[in-house]
Protein backbone atom coordinates (compact mmCIF):
# COMPACT_ATOMS: atom_id res chain seq x y z
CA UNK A 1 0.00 0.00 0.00
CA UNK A 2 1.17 3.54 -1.11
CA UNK A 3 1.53 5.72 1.55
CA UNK A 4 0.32 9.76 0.92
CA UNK A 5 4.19 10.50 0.63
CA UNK A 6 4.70 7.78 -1.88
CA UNK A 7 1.59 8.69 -4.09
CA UNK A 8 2.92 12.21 -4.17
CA UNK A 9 6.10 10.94 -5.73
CA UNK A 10 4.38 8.41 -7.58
CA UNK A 11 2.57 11.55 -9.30
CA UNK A 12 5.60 13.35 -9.78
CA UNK A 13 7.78 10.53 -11.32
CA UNK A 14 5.02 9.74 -13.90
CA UNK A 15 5.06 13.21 -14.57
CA UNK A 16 8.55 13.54 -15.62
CA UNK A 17 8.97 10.43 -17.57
CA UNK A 18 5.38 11.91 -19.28
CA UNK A 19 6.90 14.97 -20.33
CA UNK A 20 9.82 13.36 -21.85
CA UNK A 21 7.87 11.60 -24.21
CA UNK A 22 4.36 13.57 -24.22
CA UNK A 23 2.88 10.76 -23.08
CA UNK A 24 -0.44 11.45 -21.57
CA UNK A 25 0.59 9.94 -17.72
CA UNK A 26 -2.56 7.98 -17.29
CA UNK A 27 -0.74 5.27 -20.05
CA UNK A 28 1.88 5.54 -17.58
CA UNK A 29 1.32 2.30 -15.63
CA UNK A 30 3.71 1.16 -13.15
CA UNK A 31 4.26 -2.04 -14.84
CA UNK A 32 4.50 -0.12 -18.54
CA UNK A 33 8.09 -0.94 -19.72
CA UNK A 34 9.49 1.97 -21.02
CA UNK A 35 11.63 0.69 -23.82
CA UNK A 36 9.45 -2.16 -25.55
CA UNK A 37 5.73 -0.35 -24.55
CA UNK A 38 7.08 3.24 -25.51
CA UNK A 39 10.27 3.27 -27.49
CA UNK A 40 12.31 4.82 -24.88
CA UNK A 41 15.85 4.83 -25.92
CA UNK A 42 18.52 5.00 -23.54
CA UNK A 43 18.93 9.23 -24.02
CA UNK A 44 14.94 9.45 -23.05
CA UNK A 45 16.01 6.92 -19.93
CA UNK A 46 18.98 9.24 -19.02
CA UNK A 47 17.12 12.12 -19.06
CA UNK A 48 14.28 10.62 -16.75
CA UNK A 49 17.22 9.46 -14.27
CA UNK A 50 18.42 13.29 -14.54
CA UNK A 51 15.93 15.05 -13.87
CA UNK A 52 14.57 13.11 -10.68
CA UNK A 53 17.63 12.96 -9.46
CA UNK A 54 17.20 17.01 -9.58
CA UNK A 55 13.98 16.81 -8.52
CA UNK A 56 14.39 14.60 -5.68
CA UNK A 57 17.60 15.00 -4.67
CA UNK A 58 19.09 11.67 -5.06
CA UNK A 59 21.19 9.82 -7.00
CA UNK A 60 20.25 6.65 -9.48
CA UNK A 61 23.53 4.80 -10.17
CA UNK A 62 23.92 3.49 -13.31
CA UNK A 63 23.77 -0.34 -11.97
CA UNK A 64 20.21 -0.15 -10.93
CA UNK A 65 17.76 -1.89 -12.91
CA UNK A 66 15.24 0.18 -14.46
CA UNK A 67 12.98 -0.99 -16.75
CA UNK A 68 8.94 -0.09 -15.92
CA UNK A 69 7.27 2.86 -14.75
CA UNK A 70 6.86 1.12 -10.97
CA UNK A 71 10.69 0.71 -11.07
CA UNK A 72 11.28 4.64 -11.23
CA UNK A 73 8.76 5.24 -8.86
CA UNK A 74 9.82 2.13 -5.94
CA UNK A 75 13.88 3.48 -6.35
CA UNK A 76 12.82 7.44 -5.93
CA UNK A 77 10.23 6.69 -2.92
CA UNK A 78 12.52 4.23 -1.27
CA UNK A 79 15.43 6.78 -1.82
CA UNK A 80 13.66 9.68 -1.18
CA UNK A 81 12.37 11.61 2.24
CA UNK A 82 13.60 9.38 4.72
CA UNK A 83 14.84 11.67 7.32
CA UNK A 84 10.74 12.74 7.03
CA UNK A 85 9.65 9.73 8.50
């Protein structure tokens, strides 16, 4: 279960990786692979990592596997606010 917090970012990271793409963000599922369901290419996939790490203040190391929308979201809300709770 999403807590308020993690809906927030949940909001925020499909809005991102929307704007990339101008994808409208309810296609955005969290299990919506970004490469084979939207023809992300690795420059659209950088630029996601970029700008939430800007956005949320955090860094995404190359090594982590990203593939779906949910994977985005689980890395920034388990990466993100924790001195908050």
């Amino acid at each position: 279960m999403l807590t308020t917090t993690d809906k927030a970012i949940e909001r925020e990271v499909i809005r991102i990786i929307s704007k990339t793409k101008e994808i409208r963000p309810a296609r955005l599922q969290a299990n919506a692979r970004l490469l084979q369901d939207f023809g992300f290419d690795t420059v659209d996939v950088v630029d996601i990592i970029l700008e939430l790490e800007k956005n949320f203040q955090i860094v995404i190391p190359d090594e982590v596997p990203i593939h779906t929308v949910g994977d985005f979201v689980e890395y920034v809300a388990s990466h993100t606010f924790r001195e908050a709770s």
